[in-house]
N, C-alpha and C. Protein backbone atom coordinates (compact mmCIF):
# COMPACT_ATOMS: atom_id res chain seq x y z
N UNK A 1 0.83 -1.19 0.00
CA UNK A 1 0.00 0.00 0.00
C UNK A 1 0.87 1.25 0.00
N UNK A 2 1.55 0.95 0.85
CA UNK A 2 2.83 2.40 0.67
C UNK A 2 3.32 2.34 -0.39
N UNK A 3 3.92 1.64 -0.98
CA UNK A 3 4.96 1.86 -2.19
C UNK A 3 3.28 1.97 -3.36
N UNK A 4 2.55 1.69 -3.47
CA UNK A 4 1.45 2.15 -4.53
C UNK A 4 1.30 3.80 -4.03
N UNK A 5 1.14 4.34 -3.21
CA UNK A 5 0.73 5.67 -2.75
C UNK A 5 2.21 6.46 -3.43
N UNK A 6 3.46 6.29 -3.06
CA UNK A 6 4.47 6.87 -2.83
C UNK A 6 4.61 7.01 -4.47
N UNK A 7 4.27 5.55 -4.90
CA UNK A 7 4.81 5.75 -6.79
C UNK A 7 3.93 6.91 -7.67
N UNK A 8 2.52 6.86 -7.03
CA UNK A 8 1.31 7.58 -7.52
C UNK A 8 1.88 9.34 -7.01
N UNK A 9 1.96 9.59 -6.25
CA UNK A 9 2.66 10.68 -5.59
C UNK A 9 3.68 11.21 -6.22
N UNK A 10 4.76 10.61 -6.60
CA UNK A 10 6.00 11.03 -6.79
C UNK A 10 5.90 10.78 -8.50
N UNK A 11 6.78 11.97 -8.96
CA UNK A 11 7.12 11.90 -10.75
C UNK A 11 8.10 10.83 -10.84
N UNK A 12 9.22 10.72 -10.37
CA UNK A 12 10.22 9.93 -10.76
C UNK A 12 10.86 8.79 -9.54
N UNK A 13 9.35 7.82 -9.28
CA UNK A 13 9.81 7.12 -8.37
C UNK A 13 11.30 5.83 -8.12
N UNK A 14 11.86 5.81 -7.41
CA UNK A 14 13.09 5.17 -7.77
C UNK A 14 12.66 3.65 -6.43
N UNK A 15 13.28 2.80 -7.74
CA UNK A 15 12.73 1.33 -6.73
C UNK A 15 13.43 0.91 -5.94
N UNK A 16 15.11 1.70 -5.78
CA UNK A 16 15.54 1.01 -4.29
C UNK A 16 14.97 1.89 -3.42
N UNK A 17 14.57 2.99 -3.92
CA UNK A 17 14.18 3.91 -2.44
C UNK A 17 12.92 3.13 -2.06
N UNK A 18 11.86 2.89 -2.89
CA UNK A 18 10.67 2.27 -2.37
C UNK A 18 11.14 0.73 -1.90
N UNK A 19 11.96 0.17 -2.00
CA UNK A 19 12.51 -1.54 -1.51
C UNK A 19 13.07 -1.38 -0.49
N UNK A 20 13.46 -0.08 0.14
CA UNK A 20 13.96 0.20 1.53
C UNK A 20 12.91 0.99 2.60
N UNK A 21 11.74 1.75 1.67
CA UNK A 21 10.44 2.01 2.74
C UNK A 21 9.98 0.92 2.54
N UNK A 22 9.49 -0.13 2.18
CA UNK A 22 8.57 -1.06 2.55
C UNK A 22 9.41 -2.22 3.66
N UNK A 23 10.73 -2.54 3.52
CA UNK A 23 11.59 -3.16 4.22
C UNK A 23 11.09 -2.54 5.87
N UNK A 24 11.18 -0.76 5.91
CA UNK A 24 11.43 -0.60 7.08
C UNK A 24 9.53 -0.84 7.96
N UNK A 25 8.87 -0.37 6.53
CA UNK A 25 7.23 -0.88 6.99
C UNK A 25 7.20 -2.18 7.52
N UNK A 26 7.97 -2.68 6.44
CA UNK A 26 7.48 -4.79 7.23
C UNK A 26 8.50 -4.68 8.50
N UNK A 27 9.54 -4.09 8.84
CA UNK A 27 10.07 -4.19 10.40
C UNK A 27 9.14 -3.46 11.37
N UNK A 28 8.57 -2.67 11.18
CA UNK A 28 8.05 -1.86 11.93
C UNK A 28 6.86 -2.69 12.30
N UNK A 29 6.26 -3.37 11.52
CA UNK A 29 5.03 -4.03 11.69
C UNK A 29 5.45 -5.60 12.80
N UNK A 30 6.83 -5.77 12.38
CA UNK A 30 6.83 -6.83 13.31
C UNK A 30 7.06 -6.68 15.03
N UNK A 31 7.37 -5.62 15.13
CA UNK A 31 7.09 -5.09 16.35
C UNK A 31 6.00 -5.24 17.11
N UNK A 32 6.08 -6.03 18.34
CA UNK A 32 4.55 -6.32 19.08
C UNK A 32 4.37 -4.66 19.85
N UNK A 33 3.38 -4.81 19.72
CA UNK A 33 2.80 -3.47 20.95
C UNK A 33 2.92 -3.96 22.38
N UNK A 34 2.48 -4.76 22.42
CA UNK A 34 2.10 -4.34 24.11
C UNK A 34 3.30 -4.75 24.97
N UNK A 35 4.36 -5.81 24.06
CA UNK A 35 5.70 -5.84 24.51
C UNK A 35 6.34 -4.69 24.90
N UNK A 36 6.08 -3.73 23.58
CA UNK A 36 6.35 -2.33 23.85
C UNK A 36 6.12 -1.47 24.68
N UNK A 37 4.67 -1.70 25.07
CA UNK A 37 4.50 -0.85 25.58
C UNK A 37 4.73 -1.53 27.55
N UNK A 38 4.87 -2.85 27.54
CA UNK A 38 5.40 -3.03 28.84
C UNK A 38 6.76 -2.84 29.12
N UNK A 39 7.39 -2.60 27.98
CA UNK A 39 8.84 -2.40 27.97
C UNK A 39 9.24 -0.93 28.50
N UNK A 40 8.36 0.46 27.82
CA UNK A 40 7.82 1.48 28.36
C UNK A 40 7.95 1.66 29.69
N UNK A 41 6.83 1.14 30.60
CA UNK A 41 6.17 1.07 31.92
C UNK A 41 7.09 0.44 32.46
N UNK A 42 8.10 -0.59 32.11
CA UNK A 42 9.22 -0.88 33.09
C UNK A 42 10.60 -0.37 33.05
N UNK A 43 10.44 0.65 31.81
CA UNK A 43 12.00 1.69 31.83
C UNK A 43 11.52 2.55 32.78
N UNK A 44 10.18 3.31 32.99
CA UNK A 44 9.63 4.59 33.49
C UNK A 44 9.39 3.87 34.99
N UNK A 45 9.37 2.25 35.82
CA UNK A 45 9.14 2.43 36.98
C UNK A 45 10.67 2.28 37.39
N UNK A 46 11.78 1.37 36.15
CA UNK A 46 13.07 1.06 36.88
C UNK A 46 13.43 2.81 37.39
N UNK A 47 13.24 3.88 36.18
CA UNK A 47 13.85 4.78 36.81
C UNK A 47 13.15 5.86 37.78
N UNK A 48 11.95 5.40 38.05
CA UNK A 48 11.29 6.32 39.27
C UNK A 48 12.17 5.99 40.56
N UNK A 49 12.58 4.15 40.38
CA UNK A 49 12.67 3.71 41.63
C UNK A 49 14.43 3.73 41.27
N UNK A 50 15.28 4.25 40.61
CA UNK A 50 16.26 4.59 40.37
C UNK A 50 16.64 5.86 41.17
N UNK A 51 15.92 6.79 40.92
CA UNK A 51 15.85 8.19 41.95
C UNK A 51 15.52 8.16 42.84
N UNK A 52 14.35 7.49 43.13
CA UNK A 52 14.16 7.31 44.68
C UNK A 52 15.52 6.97 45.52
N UNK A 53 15.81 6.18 45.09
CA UNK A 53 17.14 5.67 45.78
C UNK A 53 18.12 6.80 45.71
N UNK A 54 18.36 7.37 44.98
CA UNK A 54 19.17 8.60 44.76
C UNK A 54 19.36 9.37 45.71
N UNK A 55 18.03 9.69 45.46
CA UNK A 55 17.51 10.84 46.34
C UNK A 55 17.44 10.21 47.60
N UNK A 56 16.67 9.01 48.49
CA UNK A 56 16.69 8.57 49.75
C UNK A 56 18.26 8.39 49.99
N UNK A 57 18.92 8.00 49.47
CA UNK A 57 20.70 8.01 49.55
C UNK A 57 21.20 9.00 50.38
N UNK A 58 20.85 10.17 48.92
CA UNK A 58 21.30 11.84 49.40
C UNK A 58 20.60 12.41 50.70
N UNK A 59 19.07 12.32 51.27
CA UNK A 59 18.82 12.61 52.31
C UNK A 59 19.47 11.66 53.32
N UNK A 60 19.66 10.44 53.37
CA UNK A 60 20.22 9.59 54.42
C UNK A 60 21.81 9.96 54.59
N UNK A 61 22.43 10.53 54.08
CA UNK A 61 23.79 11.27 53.96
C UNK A 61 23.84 12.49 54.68
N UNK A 62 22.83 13.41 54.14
CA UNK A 62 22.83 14.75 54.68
C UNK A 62 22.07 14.35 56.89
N UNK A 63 21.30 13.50 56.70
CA UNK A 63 20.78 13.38 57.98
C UNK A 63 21.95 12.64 58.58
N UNK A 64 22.77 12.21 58.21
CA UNK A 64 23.92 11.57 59.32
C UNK A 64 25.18 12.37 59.23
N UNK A 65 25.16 13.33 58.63
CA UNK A 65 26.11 14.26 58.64
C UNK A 65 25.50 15.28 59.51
N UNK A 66 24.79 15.95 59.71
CA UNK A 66 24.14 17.01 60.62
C UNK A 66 24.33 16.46 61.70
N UNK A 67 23.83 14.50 62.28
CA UNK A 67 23.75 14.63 63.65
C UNK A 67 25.14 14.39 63.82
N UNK A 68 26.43 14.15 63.11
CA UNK A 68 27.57 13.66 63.56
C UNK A 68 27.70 15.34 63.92
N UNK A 69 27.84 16.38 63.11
CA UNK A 69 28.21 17.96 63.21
C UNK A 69 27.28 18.17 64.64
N UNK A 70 26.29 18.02 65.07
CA UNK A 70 25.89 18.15 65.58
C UNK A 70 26.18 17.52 67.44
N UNK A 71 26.81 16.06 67.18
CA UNK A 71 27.76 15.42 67.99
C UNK A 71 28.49 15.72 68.09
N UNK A 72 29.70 16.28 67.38
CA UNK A 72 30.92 16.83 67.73
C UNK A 72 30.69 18.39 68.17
N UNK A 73 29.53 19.07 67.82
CA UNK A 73 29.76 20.59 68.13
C UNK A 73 29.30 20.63 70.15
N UNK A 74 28.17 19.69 70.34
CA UNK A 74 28.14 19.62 71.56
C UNK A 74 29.23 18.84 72.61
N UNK A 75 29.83 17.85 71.93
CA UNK A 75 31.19 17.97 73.15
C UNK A 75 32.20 18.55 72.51
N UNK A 76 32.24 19.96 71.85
CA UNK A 76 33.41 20.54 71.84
C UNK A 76 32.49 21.68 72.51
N UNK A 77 31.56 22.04 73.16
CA UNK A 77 30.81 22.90 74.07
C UNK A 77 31.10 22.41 75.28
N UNK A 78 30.97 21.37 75.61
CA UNK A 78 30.75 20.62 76.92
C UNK A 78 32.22 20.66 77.22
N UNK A 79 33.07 21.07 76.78
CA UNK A 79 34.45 20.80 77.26
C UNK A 79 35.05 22.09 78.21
N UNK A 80 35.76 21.63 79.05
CA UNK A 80 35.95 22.58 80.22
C UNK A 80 36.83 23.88 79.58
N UNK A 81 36.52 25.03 79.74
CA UNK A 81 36.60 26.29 79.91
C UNK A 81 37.72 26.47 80.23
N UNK A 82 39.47 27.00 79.12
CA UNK A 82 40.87 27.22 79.65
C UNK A 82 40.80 28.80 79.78
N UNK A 83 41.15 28.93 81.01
CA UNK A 83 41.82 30.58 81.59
C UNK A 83 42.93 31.16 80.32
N UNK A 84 43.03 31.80 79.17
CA UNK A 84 44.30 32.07 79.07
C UNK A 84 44.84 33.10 78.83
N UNK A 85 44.23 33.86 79.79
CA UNK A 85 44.37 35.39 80.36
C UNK A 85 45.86 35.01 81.10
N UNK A 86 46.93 36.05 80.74
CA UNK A 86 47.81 36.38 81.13
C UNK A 86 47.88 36.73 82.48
N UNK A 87 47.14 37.73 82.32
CA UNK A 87 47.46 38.14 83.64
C UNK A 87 46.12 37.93 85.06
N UNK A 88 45.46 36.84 84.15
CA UNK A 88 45.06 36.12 85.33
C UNK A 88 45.38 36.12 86.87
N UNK A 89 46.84 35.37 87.00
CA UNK A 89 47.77 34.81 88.06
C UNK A 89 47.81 35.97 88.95
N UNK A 90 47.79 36.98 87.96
CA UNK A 90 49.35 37.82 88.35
C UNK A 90 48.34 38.70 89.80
């Protein structure tokens, strides 16, 4: 049906060009759909759940870095108080 439309269409149709659209029509046709389209729906959930992880990664990083900063800033508070006034003594 294509190569009848394309020859009717065109002044000076050339037959390898039409022996290479109908080639790519009959591949195209052997393509299942719904393979496709589950193939689709499992690129689009691998990478939802690709980022998720990303992203839960990057917050689980940033939350154990705050309480460690947060650990070290209170016992470097809690630590006893040096005099080092000179003339303290005197």
């Amino acid at each position: 049906m294509t190569t009848a439309v394309l020859r009717a269409v065109s002044s000076d149709p050339s037959t390898e060009r039409l022996a290479r659209i109908d080639e790519i029509t009959t591949a195209a046709r052997r393509v299942p759909f719904g393979l496709t389209v589950l193939l689709w729906v499992a690129a689009v959930l691998y990478g939802l759940g690709y980022g998720a992880a990303k992203l839960f990664s990057a917050v689980w990083f940033a939350l154990v870095w705050i309480a460690i900063a947060v650990r070290l800033g209170w016992t470097e508070a809690r630590k006893p108080k040096i005099n080092t006034d000179s003339d303290a003594g005197a």
